[in-house]
Protein backbone atom coordinates (compact mmCIF):
# COMPACT_ATOMS: atom_id res chain seq x y z
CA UNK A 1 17.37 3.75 6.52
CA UNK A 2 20.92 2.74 8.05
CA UNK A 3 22.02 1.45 10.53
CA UNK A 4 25.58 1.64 12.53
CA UNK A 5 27.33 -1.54 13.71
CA UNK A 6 30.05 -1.52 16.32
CA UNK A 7 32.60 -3.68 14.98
CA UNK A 8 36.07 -4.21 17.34
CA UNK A 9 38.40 -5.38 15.01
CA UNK A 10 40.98 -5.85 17.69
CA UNK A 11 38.82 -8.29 19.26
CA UNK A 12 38.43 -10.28 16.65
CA UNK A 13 41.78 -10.31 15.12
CA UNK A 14 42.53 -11.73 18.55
CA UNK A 15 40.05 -13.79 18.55
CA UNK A 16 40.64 -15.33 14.79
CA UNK A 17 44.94 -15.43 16.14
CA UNK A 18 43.58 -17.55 18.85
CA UNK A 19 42.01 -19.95 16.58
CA UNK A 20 45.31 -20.61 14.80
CA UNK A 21 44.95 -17.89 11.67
CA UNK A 22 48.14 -15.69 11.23
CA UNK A 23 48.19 -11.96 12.36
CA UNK A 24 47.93 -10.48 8.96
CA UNK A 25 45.15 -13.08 7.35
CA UNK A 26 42.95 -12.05 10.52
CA UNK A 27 43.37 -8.18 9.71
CA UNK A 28 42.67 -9.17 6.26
CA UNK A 29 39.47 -11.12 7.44
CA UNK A 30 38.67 -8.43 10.10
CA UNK A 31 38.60 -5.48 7.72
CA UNK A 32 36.68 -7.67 4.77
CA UNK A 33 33.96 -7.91 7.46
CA UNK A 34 34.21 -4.32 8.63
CA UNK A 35 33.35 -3.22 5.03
CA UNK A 36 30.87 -5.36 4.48
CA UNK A 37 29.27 -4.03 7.40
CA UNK A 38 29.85 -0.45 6.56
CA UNK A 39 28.69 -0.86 3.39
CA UNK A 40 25.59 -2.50 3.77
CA UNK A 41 21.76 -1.44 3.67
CA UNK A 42 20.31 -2.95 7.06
CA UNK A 43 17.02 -1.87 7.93
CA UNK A 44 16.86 -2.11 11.75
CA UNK A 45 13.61 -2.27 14.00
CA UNK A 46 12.71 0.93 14.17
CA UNK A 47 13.06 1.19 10.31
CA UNK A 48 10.62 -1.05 10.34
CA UNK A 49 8.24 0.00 12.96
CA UNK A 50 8.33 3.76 10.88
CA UNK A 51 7.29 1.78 7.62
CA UNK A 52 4.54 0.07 9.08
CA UNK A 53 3.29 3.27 10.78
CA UNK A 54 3.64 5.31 7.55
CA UNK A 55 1.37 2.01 5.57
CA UNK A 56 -1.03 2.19 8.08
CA UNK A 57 -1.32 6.17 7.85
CA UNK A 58 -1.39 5.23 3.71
CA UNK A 59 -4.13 2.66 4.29
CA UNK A 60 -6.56 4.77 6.31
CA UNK A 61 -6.50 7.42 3.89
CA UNK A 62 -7.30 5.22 0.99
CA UNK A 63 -9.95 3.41 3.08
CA UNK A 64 -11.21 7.08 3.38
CA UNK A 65 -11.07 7.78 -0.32
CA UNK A 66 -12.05 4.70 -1.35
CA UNK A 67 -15.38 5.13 1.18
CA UNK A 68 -15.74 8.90 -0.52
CA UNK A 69 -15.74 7.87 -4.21
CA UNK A 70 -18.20 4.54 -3.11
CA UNK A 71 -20.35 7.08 -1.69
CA UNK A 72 -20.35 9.09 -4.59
CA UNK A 73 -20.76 6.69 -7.01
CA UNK A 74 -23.94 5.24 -4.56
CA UNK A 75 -25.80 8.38 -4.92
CA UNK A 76 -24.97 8.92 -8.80
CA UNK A 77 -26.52 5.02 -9.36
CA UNK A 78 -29.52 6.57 -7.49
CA UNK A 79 -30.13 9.87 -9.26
CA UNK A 80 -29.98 7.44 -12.48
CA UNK A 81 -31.94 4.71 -11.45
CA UNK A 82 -34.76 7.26 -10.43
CA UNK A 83 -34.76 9.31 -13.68
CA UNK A 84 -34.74 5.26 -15.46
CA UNK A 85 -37.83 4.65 -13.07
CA UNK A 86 -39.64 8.19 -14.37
CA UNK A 87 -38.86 7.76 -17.72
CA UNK A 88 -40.31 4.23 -17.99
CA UNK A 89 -43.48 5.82 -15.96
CA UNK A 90 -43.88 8.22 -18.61
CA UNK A 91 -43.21 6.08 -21.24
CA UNK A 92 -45.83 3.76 -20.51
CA UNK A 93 -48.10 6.60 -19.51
CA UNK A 94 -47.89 7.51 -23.09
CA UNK A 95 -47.83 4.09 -24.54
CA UNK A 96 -51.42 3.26 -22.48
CA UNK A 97 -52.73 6.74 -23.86
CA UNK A 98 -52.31 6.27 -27.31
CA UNK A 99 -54.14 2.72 -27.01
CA UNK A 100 -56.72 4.55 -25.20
CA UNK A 101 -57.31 6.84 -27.39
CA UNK A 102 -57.25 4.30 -30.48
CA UNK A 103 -59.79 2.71 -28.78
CA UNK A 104 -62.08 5.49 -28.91
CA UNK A 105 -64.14 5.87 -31.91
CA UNK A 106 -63.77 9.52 -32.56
């Protein structure tokens, strides 16, 4: 991510001379901004527009994951729930017998 500025020094050397600054102070100035620009990290629209793209790409696969495991984890809750519900069946199946069968004088 870079981005290349057009910088005419000549221009504004001339332009810094006509504001009353001597010749060499506005070269001085003129190439102090020239690095500066050169040297720095701007991120320009387009940068920007190929980030967001490459989030949004990020995002809809996590969604997608995210919707996967959820699903997953849905139908595991349900395989346990129903073996809870059986056990407890049979356990009180078994609980109800015995009583029954204390019951019964035999």
């Amino acid at each position: 991510m870079g981005v290349t500025l057009t910088f005419d020094t000549l221009q504004f050397v001339q332009r810094l001379k006509k504001a009353g600054i001597k010749e060499t102070e506005a070269e001085a100035i003129a190439e102090a901004v020239r690095d500066v620009q050169t040297n720095s990290d701007v991120a320009t629209k387009r940068d920007l527009v190929e980030v967001k793209a490459e989030l949004k790409h990020d995002l809809a696969e996590l969604r997608a994951e995210l919707k996967s495991g959820l699903a997953e984890t849905k139908a595991e809750l349900i395989k346990w729930g129903v073996t809870i519900v059986v056990a407890v069946g049979v356990l009180q199946t078994s609980i109800i017998t015995a009583l029954i069968m204390r019951l019964i004088p035999g």
